[in-house]
C-alpha atoms as a PDB file:
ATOM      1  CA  UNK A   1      32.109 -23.997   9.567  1.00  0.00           C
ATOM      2  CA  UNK A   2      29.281 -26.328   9.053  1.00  0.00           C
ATOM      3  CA  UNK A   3      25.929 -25.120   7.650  1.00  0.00           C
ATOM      4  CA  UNK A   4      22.606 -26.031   9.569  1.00  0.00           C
ATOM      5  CA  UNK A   5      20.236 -26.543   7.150  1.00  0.00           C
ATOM      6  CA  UNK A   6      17.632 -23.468   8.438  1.00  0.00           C
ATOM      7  CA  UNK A   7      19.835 -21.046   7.529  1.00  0.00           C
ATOM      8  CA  UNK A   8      19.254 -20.921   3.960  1.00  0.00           C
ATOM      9  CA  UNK A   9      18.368 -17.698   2.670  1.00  0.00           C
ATOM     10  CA  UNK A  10      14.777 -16.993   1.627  1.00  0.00           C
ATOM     11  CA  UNK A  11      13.732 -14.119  -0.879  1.00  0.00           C
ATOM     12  CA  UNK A  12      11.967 -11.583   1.044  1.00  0.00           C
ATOM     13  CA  UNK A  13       8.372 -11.916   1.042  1.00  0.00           C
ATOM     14  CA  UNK A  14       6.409  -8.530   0.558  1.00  0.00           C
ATOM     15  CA  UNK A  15       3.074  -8.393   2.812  1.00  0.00           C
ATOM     16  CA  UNK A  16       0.770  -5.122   2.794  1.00  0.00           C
ATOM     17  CA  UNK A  17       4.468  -2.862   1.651  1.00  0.00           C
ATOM     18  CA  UNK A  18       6.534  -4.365   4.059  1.00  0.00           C
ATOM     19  CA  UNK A  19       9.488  -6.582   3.513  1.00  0.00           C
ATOM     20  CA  UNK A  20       9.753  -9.150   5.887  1.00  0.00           C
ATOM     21  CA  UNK A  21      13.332 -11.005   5.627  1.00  0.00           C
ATOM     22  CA  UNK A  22      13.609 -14.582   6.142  1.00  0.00           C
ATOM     23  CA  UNK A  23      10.725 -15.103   8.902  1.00  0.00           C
ATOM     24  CA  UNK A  24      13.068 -13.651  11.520  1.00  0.00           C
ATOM     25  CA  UNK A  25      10.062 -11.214  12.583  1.00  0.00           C
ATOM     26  CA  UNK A  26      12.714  -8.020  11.625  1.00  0.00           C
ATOM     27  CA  UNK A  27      10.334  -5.879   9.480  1.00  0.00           C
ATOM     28  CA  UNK A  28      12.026  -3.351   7.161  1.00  0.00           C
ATOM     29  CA  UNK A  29       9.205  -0.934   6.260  1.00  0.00           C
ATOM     30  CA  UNK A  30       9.569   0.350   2.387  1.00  0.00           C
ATOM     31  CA  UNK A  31      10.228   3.893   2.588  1.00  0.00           C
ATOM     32  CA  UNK A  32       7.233   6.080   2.289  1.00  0.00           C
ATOM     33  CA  UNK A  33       5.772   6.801  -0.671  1.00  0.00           C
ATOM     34  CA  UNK A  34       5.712   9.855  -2.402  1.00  0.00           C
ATOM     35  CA  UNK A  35       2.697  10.430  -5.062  1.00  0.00           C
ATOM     36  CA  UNK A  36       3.012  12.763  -7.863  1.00  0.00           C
ATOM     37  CA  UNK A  37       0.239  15.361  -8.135  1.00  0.00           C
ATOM     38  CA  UNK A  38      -0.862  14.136 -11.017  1.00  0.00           C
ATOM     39  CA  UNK A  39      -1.143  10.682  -8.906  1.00  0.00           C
ATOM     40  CA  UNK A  40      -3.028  12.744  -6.537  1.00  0.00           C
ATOM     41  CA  UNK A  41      -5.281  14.169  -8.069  1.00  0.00           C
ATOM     42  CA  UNK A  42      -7.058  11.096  -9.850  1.00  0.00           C
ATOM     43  CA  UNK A  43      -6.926   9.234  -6.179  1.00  0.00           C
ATOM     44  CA  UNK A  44      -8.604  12.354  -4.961  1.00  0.00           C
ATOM     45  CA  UNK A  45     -10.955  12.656  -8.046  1.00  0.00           C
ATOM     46  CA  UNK A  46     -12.049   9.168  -7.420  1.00  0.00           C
ATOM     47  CA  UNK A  47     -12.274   9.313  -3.970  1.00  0.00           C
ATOM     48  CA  UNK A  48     -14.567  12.157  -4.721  1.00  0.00           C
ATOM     49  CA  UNK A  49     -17.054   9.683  -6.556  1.00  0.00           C
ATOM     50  CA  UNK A  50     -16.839   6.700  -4.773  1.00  0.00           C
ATOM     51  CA  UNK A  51     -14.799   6.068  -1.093  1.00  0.00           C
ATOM     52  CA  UNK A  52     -14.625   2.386  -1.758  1.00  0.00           C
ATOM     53  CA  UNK A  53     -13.158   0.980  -5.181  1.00  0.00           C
ATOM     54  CA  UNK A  54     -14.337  -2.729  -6.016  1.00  0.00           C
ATOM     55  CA  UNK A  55     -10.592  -4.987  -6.939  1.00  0.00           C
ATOM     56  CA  UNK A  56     -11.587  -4.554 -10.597  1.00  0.00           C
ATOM     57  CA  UNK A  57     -11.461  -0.531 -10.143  1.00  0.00           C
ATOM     58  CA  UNK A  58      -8.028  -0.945  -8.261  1.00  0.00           C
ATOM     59  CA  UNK A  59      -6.668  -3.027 -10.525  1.00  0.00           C
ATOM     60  CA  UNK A  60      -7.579  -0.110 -13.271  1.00  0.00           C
ATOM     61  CA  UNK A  61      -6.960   2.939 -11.447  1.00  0.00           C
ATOM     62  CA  UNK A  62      -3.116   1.641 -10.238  1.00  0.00           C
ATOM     63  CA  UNK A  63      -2.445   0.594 -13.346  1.00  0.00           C
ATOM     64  CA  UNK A  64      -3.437   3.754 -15.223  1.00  0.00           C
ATOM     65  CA  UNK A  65      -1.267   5.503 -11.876  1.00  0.00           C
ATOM     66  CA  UNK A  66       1.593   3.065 -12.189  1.00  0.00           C
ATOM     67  CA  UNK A  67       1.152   2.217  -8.693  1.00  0.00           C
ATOM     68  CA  UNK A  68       0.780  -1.045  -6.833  1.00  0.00           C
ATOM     69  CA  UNK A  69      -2.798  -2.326  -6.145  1.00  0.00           C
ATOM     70  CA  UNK A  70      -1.644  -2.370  -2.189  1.00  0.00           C
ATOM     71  CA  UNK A  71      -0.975   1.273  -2.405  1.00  0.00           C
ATOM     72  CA  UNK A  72      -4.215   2.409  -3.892  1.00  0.00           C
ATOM     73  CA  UNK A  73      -6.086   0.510  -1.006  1.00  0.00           C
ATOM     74  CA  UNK A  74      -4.087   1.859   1.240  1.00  0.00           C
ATOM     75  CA  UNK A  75      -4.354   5.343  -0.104  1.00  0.00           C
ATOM     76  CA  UNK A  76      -7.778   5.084  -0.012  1.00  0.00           C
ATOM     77  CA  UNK A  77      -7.778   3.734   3.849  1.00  0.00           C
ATOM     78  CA  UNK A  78      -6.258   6.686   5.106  1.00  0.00           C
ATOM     79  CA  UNK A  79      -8.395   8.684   3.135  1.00  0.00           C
ATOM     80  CA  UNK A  80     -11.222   7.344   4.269  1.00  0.00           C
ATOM     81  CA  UNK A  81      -9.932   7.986   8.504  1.00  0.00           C
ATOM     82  CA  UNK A  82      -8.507  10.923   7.127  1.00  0.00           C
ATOM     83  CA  UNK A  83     -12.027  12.269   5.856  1.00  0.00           C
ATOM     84  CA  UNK A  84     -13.869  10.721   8.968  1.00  0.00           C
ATOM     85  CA  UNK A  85     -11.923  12.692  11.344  1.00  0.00           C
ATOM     86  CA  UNK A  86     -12.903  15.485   9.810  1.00  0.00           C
ATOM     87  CA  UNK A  87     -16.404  14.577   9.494  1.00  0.00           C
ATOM     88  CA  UNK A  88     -16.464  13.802  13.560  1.00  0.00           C
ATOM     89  CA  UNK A  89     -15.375  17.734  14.006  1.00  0.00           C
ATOM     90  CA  UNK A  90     -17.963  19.242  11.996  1.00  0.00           C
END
């Protein structure tokens, strides 16, 4: 059967920790992921000092973590809700 030339395959393209396949709009989320406590505890440590971490101190702190940069912001977004929701009750 003949080819059309669109149909060519394209390497997923990884935005924000989700893999988008070939610009069909069908997101397949990476699975969730799980941090070790030892992960934990220096996001919490340095969430304790500072809620916001300049690219520089991402760049450090997931590479000392072996995690992606994306996760660490992310980690500290939902932190951040996380802690403002509790704030908001008191």
């Amino acid at each position: 059967s003949p080819t059309h030339p669109q149909d060519h395959e394209k390497p997923p393209t990884i935005a924000n920790g989700e893999l988008r396949i070939n610009g069909k709009g069908k997101k397949l989320r990476k699975p969730r992921t799980i941090y070790s406590s030892l992960q934990l505890q220096a996001l919490n440590q340095r969430f304790q000092q500072t809620q916001y971490l300049a690219l520089p101190e991402r760049a450090e702190l997931a590479a000392q973590l072996g995690l992606t940069q994306t996760q660490v912001k992310i980690w500290f977004q939902n932190k951040r809700s996380k802690y403002k929701k509790i704030m908001k009750q008191g």
